[in-house]
Protein backbone atom coordinates (compact mmCIF):
# COMPACT_ATOMS: atom_id res chain seq x y z
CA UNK A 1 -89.20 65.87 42.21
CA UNK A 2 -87.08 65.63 38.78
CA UNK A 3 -88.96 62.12 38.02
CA UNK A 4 -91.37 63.97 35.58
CA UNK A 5 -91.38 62.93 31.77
CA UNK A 6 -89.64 65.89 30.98
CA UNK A 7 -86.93 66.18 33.30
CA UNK A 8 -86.21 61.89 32.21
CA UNK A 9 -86.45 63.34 28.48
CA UNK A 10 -83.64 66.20 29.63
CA UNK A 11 -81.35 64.22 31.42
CA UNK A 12 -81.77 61.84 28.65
CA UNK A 13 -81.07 64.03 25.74
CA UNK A 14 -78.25 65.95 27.58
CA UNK A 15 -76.30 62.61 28.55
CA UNK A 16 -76.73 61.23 24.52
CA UNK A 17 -75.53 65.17 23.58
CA UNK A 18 -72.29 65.11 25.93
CA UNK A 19 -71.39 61.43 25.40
CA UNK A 20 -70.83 62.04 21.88
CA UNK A 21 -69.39 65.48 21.85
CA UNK A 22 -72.46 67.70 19.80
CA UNK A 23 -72.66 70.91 21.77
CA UNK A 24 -75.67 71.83 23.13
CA UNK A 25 -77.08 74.74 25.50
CA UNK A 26 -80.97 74.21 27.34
CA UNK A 27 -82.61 77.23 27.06
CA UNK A 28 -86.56 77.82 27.86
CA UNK A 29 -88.22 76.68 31.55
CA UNK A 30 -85.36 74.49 32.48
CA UNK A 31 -82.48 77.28 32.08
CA UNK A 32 -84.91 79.32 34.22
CA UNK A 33 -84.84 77.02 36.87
CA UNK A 34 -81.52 76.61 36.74
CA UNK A 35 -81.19 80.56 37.12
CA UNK A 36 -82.96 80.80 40.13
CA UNK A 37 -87.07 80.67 38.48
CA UNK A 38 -89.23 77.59 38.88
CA UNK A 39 -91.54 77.08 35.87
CA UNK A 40 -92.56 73.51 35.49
CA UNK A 41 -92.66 72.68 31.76
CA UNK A 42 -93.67 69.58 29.81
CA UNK A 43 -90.87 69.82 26.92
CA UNK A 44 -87.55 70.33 26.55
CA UNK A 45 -85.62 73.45 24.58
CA UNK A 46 -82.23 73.77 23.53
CA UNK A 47 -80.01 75.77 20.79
CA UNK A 48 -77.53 73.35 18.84
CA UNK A 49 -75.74 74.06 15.54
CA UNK A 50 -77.55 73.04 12.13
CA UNK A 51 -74.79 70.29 11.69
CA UNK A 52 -74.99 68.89 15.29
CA UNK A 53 -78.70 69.11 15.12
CA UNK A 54 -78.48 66.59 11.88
CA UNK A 55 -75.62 64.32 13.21
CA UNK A 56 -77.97 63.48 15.57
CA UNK A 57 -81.15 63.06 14.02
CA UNK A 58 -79.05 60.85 11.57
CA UNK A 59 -77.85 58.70 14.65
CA UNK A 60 -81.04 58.59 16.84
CA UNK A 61 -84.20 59.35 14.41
CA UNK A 62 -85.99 55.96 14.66
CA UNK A 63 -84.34 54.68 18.07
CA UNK A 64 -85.72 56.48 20.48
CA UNK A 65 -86.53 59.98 18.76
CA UNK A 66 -88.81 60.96 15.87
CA UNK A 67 -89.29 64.21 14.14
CA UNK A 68 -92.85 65.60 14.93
CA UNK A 69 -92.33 68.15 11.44
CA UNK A 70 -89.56 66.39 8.86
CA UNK A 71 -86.23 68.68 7.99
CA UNK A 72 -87.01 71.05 11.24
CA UNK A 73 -85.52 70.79 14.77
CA UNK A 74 -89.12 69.81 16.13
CA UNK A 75 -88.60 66.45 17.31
CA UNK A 76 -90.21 63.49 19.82
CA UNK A 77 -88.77 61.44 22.85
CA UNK A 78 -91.02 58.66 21.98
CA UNK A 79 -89.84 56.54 24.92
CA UNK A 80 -91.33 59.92 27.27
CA UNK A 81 -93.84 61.23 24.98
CA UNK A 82 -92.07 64.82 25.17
CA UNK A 83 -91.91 67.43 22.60
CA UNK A 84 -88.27 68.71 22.37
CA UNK A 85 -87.84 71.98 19.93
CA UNK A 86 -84.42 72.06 18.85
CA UNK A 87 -83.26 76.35 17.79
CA UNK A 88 -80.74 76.63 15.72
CA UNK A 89 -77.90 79.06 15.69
CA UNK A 90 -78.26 82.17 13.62
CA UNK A 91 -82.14 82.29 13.22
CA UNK A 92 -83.77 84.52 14.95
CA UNK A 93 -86.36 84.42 18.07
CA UNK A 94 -90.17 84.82 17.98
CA UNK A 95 -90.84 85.47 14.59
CA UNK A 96 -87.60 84.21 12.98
CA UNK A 97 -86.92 87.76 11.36
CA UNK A 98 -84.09 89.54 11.57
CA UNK A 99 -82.78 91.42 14.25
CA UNK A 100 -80.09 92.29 16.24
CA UNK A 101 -80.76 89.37 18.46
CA UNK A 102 -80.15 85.42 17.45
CA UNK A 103 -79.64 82.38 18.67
CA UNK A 104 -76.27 81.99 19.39
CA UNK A 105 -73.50 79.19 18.94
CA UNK A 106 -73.35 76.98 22.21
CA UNK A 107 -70.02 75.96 20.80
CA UNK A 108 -68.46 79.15 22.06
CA UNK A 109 -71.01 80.52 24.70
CA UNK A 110 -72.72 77.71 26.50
CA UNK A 111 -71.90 77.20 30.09
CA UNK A 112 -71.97 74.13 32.56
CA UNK A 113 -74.42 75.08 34.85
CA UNK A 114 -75.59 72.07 37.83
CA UNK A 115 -77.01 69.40 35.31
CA UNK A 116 -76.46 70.75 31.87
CA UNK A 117 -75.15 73.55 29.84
CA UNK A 118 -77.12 76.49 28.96
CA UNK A 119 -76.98 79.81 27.40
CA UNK A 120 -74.86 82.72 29.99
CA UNK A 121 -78.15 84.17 31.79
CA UNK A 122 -77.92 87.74 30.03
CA UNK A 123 -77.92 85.68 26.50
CA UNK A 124 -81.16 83.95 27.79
CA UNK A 125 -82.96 87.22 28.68
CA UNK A 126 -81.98 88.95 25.31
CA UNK A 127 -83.50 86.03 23.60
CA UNK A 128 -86.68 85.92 25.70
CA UNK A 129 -87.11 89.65 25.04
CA UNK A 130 -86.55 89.72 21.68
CA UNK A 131 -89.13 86.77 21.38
CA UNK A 132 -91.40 88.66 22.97
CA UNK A 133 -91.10 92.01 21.64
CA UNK A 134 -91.59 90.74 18.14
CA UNK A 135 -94.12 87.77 18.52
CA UNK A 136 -97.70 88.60 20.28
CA UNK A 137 -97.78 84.77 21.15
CA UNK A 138 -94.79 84.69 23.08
CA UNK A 139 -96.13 86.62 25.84
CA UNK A 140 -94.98 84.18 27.91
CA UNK A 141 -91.37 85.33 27.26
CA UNK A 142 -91.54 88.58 28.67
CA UNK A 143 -93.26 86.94 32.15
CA UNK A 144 -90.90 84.55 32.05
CA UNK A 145 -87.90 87.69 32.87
CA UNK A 146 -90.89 89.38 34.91
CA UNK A 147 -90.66 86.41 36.92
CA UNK A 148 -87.24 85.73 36.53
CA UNK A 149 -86.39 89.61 37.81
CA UNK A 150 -88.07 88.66 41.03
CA UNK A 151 -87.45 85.11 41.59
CA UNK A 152 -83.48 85.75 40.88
CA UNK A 153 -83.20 89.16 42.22
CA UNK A 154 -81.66 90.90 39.08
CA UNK A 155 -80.56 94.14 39.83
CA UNK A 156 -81.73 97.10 37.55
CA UNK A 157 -77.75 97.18 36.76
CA UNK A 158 -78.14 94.31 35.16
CA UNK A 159 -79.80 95.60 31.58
CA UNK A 160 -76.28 97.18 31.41
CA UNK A 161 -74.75 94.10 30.19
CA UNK A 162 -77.75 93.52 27.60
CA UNK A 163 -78.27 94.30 24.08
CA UNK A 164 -79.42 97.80 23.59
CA UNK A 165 -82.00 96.82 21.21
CA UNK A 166 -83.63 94.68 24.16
CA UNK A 167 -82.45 97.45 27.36
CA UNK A 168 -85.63 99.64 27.63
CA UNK A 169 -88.13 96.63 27.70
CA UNK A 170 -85.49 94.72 30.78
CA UNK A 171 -86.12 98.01 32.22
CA UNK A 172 -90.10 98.21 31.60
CA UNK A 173 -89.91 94.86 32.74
CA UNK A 174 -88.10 95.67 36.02
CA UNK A 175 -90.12 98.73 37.22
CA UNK A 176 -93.41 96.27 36.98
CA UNK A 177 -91.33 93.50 39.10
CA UNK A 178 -90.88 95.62 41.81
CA UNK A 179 -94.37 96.78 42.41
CA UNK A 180 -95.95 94.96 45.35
CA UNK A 181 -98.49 92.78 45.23
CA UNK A 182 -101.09 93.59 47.30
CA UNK A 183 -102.67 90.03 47.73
């Protein structure tokens, strides 16, 4: 367990971010895990300011990492062979349109969880949400908090602390965790 490509590709990335100070916060499978959901995953996701996210392209593009599309945040462990999409602060999830809901500044939000520091768990659910709600193919956002609602045991009190523009779809959401599966 943890030996995967990806997890060697996180705890690789996250050690280079925090040795040389560029804030960082994982979001995506491995924040879920870390908030109580496994999802196994096979890349790594994380929200970084535009100017971190170039510092370290400009130190590490060409020893160790490559850019998989040039001038975005879509880049390559090419010692793991794992796809790592960098988000930046201030654009906007699923369809990058604007909304109420963006990717915020890990600067002054991320926390330390266990390995790594990630987005406050009510910032991750807005995001997945919104993602969903706006983008057909990111279905997998809005099971990801089905999930996550079970798995974590969220309370219903818990859209209470979440944007209203994302509250009635937490709350959707919710009602459809709770019904039993028969199987």
């Amino acid at each position: 367990m943890g030996q995967a490509e990806a997890q060697l590709a996180l705890t690789r990335l996250t050690g280079i971010l925090e040795s040389e100070g560029l804030p960082y916060a994982i979001i995506g499978a491995f924040a879920l895990n870390e908030y109580g959901h496994r999802r196994v995953t096979v890349d790594v996701d994380l929200v970084m300011r535009d100017e971190h996210l170039k510092e370290f392209k400009r130190r590490h593009l060409g020893r160790g990492y490559a850019e998989r599309v040039p001038g975005t945040g879509k880049l390559l462990d090419t010692e793991h062979g794992v796809n790592i999409d960098v988000l930046r602060t201030g654009r906007f999830p699923g369809d990058d349109k604007p909304k109420p809901i963006a990717f915020p500044d890990p600067a002054s939000v991320a926390l330390r969880g266990e390995r790594f520091a990630l987005l406050p768990l009510a910032s991750d659910v807005e995001l997945k949400l919104a993602s969903g709600m706006v983008a057909a193919h990111r279905g997998r956002d809005l099971v990801d908090v089905q999930d996550l609602i079970k798995s974590a045991g969220l309370p219903v009190e818990f859209a209470e602390g979440l944007h209203p523009w994302v509250r009635a779809k937490f709350l959707e959401l919710w009602r459809l965790a709770q019904t039993p599966d028969p199987f």
